[in-house]
PDB file of N, CA and C in Angstrom:
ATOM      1  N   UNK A   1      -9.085  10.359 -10.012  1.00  0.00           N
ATOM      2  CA  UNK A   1      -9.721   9.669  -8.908  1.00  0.00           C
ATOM      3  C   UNK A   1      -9.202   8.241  -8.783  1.00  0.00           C
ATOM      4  N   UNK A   2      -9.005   7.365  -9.721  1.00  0.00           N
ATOM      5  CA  UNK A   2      -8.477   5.993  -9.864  1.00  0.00           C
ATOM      6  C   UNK A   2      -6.938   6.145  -9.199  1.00  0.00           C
ATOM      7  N   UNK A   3      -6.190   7.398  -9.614  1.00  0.00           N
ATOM      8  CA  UNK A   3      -4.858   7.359  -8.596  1.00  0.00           C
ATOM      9  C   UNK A   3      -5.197   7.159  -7.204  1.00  0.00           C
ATOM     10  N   UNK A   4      -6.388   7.831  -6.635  1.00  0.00           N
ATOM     11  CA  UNK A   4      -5.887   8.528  -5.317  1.00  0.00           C
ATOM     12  C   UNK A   4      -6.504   6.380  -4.585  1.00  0.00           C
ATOM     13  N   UNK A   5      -7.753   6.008  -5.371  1.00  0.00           N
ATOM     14  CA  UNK A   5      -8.250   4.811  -4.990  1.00  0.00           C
ATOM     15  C   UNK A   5      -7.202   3.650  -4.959  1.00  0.00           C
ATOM     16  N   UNK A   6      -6.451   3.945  -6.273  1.00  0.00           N
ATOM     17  CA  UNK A   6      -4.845   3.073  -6.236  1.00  0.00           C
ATOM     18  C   UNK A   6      -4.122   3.065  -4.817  1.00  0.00           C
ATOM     19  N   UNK A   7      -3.773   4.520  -4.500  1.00  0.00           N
ATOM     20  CA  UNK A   7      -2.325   4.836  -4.059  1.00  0.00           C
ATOM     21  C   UNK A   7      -3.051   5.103  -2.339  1.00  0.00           C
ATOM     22  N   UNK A   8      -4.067   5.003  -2.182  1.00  0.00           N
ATOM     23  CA  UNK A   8      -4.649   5.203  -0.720  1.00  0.00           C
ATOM     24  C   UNK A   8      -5.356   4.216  -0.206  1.00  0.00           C
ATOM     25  N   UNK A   9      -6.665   3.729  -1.425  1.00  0.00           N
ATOM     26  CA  UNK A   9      -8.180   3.329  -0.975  1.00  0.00           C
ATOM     27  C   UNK A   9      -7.403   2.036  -0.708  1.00  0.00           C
ATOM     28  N   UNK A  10      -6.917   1.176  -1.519  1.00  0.00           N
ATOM     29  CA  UNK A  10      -6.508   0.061  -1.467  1.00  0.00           C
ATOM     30  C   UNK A  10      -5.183  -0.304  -0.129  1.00  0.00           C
ATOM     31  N   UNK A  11      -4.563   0.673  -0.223  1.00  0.00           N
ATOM     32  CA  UNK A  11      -3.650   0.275   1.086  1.00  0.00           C
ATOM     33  C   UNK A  11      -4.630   0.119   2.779  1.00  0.00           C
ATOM     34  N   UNK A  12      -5.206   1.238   2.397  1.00  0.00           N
ATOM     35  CA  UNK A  12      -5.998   1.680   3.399  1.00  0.00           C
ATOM     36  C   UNK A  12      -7.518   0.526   3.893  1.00  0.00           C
ATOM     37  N   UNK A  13      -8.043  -0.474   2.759  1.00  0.00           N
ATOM     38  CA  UNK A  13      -8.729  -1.365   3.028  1.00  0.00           C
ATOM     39  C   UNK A  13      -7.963  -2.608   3.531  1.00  0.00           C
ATOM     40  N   UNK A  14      -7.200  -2.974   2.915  1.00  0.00           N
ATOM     41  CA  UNK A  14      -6.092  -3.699   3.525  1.00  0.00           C
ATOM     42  C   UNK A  14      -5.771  -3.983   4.924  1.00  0.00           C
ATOM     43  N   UNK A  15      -5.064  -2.767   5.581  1.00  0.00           N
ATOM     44  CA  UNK A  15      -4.909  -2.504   6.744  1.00  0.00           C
ATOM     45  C   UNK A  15      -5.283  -2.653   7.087  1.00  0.00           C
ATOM     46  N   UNK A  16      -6.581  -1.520   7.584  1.00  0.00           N
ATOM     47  CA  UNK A  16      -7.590  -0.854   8.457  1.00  0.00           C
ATOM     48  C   UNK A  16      -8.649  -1.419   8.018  1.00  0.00           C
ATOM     49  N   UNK A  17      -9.223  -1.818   6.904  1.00  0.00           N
ATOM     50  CA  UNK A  17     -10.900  -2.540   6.982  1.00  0.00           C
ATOM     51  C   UNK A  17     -10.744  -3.997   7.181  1.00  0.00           C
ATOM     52  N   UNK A  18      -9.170  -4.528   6.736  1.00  0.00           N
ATOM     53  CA  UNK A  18      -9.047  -6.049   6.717  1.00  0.00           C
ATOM     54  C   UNK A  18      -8.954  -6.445   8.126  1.00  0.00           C
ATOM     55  N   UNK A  19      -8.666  -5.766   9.208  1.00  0.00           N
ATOM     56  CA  UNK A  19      -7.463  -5.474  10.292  1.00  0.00           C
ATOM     57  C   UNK A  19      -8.564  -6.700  11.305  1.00  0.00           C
ATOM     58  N   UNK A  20     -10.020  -5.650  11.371  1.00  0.00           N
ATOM     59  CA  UNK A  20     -10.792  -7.287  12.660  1.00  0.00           C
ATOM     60  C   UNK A  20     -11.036  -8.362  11.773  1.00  0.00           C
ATOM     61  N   UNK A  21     -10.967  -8.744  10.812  1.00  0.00           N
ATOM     62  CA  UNK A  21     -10.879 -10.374  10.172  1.00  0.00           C
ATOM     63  C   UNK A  21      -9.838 -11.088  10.190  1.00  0.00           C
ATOM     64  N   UNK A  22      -8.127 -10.252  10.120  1.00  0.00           N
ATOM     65  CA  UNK A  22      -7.141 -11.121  10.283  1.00  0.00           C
ATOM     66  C   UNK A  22      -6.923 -11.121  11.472  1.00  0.00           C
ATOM     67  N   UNK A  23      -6.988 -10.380  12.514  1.00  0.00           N
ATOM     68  CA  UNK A  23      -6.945 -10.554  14.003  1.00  0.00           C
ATOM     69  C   UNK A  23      -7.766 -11.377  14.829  1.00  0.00           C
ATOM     70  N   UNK A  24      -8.859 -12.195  13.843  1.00  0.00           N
ATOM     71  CA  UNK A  24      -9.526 -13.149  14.583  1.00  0.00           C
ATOM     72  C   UNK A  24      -9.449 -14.230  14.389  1.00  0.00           C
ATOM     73  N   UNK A  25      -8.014 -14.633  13.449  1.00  0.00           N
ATOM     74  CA  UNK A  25      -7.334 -15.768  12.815  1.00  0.00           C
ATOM     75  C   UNK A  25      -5.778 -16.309  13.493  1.00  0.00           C
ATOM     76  N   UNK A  26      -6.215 -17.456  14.420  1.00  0.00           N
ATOM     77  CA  UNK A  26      -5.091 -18.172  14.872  1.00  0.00           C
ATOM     78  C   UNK A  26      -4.105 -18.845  14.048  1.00  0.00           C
ATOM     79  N   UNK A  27      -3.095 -18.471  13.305  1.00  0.00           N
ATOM     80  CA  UNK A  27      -2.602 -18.768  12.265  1.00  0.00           C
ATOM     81  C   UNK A  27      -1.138 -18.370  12.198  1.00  0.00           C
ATOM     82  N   UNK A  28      -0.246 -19.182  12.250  1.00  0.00           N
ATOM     83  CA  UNK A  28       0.617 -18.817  12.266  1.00  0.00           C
ATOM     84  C   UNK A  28       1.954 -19.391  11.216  1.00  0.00           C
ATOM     85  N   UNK A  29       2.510 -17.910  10.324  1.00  0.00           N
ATOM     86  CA  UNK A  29       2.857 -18.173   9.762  1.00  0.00           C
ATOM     87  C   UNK A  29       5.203 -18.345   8.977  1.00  0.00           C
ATOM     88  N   UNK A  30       5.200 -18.944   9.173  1.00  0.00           N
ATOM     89  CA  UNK A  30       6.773 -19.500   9.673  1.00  0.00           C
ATOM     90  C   UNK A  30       7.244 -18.547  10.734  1.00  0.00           C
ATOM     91  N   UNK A  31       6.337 -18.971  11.980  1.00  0.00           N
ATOM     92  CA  UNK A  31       6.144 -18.921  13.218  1.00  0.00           C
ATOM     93  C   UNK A  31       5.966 -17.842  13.716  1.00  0.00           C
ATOM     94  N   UNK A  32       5.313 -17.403  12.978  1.00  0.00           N
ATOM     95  CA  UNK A  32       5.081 -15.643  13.249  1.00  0.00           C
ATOM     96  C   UNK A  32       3.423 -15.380  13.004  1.00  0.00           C
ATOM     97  N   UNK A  33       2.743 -14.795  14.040  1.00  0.00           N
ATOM     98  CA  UNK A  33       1.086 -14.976  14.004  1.00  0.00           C
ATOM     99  C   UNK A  33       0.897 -13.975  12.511  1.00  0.00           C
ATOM    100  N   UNK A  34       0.406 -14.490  12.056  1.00  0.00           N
ATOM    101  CA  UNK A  34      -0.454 -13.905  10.967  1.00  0.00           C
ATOM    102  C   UNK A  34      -0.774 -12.433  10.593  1.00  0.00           C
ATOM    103  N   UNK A  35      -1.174 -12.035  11.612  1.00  0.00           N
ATOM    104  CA  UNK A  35      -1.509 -10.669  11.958  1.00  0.00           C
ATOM    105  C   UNK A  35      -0.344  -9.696  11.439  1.00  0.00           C
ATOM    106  N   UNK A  36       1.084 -10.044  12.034  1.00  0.00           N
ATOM    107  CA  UNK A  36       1.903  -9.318  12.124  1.00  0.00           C
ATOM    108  C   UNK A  36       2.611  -9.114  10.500  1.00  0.00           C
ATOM    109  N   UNK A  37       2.396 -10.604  10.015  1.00  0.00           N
ATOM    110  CA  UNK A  37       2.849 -10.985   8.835  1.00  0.00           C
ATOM    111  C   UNK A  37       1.975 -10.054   7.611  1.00  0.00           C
ATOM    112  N   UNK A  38       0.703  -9.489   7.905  1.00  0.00           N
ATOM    113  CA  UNK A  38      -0.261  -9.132   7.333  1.00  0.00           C
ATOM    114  C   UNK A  38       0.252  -7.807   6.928  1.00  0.00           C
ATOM    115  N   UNK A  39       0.758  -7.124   8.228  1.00  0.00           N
ATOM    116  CA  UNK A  39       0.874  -5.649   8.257  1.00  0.00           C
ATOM    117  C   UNK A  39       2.315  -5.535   7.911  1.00  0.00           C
ATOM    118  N   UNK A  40       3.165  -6.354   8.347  1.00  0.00           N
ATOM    119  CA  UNK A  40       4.517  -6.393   7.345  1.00  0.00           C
ATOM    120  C   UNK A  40       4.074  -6.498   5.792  1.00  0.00           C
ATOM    121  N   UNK A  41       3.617  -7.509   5.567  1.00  0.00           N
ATOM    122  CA  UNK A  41       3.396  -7.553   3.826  1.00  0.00           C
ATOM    123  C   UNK A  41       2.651  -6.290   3.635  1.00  0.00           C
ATOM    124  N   UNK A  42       2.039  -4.965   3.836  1.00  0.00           N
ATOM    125  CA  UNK A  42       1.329  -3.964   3.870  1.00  0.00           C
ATOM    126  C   UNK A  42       2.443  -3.095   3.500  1.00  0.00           C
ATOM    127  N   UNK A  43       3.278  -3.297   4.437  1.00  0.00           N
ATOM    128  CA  UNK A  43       4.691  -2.098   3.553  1.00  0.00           C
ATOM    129  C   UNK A  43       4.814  -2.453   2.004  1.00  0.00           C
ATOM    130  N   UNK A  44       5.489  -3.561   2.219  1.00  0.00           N
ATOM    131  CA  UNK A  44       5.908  -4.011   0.773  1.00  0.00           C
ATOM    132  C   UNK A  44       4.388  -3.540  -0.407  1.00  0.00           C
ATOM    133  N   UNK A  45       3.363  -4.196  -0.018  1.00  0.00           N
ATOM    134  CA  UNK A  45       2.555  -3.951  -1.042  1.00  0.00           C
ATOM    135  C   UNK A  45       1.775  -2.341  -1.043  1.00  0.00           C
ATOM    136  N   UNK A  46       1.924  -1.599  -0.345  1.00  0.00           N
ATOM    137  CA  UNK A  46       1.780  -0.320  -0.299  1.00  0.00           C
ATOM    138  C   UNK A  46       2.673   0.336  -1.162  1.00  0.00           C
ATOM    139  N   UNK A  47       4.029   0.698  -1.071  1.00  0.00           N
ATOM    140  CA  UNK A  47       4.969   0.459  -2.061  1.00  0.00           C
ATOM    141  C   UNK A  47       4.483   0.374  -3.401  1.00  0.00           C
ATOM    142  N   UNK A  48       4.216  -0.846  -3.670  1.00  0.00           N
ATOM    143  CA  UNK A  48       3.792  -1.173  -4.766  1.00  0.00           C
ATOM    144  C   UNK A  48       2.339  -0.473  -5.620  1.00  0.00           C
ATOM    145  N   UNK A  49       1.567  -0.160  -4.582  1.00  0.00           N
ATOM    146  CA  UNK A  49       0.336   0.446  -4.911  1.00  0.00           C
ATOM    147  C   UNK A  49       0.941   2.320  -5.705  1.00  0.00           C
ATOM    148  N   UNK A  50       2.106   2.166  -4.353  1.00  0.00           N
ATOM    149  CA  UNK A  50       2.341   3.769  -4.609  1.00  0.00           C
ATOM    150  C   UNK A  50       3.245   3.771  -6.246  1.00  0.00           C
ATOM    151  N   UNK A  51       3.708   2.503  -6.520  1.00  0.00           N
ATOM    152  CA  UNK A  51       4.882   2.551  -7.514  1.00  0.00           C
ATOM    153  C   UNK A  51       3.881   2.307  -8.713  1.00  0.00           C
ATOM    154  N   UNK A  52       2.675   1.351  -8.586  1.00  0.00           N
ATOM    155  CA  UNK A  52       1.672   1.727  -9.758  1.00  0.00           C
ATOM    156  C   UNK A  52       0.868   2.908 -10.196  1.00  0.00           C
ATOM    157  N   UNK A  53       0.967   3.410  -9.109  1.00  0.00           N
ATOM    158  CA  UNK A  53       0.104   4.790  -9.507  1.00  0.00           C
ATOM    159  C   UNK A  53       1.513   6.300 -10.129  1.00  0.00           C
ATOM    160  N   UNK A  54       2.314   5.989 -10.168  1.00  0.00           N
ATOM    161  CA  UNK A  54       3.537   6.413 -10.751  1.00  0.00           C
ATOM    162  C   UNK A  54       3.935   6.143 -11.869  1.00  0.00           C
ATOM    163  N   UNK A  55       3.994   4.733 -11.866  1.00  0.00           N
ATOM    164  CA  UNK A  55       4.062   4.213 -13.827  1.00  0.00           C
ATOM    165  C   UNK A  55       3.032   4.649 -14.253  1.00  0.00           C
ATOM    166  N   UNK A  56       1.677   4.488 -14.059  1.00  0.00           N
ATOM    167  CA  UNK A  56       0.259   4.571 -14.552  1.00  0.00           C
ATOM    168  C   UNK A  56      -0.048   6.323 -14.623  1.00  0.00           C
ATOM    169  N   UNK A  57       0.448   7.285 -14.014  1.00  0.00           N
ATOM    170  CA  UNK A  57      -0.196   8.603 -14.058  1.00  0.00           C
ATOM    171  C   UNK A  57       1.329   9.509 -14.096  1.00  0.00           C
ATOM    172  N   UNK A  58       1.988   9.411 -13.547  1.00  0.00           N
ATOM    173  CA  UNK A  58       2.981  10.626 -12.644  1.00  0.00           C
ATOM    174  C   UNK A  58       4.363   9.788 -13.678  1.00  0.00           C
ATOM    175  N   UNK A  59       4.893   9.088 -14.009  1.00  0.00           N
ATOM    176  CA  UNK A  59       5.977   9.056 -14.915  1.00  0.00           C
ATOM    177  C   UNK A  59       6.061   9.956 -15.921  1.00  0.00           C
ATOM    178  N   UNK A  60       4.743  10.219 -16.911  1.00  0.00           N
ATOM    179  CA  UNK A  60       5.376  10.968 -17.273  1.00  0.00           C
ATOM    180  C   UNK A  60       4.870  12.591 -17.910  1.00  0.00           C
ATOM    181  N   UNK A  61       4.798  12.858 -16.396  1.00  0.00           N
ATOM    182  CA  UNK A  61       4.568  14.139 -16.022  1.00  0.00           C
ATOM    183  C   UNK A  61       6.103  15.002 -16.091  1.00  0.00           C
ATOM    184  N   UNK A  62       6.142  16.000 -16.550  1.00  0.00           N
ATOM    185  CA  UNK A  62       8.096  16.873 -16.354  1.00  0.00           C
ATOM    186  C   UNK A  62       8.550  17.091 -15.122  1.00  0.00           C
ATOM    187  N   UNK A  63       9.436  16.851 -14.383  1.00  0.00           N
ATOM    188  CA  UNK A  63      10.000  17.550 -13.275  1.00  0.00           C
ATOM    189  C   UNK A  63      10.016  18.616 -13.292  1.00  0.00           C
ATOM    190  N   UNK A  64       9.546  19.709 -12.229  1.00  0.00           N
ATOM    191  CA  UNK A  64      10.026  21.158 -12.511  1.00  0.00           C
ATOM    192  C   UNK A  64      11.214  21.036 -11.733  1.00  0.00           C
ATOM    193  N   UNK A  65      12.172  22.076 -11.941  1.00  0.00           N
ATOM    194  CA  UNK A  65      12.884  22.454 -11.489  1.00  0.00           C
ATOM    195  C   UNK A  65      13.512  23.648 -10.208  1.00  0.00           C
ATOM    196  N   UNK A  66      13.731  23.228  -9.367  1.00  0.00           N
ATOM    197  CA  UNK A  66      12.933  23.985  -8.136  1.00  0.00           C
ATOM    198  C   UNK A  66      13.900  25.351  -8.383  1.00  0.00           C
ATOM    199  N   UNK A  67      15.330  25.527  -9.070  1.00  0.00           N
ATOM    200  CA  UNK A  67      15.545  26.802  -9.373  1.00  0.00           C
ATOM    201  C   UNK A  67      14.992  27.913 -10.181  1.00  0.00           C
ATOM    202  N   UNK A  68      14.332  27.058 -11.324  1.00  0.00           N
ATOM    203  CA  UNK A  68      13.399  28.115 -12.360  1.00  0.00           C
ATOM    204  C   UNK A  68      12.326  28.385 -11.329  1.00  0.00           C
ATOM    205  N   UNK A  69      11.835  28.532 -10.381  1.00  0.00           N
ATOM    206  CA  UNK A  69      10.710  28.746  -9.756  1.00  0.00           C
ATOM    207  C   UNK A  69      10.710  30.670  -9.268  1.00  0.00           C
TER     208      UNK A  69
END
């Protein structure tokens, strides 16, 4: 359950629950409104959410091999 809250809940509050508080902020940041800057930094740190829940659970799980199948 802590993966799926990692690798979803948290991107997903970010975005979408943060989304009417930074959109009601005139702010602009090396000249780019805020907003946009918000949901750009959302890739990058999504990414990251997804790359912790990989070190933390799924590294080191075995690859199967899709020919032995």
């Amino acid at each position: 359950m802590l993966r799926y809250l990692i690798g979803i809940g948290i991107p997903y509050v970010g975005v979408i629950g943060l989304l009417p508080w930074v959109a009601s902020m005139d702010i602009y940041v090396l000249g780019v409104p805020f907003i946009y800057m918000w949901i750009f930094a959302w890739f990058v740190l999504t990414s990251g959410c997804l790359l912790t829940c990989w070190l933390m659970f799924d590294r080191h799980v075995p690859d199967t091999d899709p020919r032995n199948c």
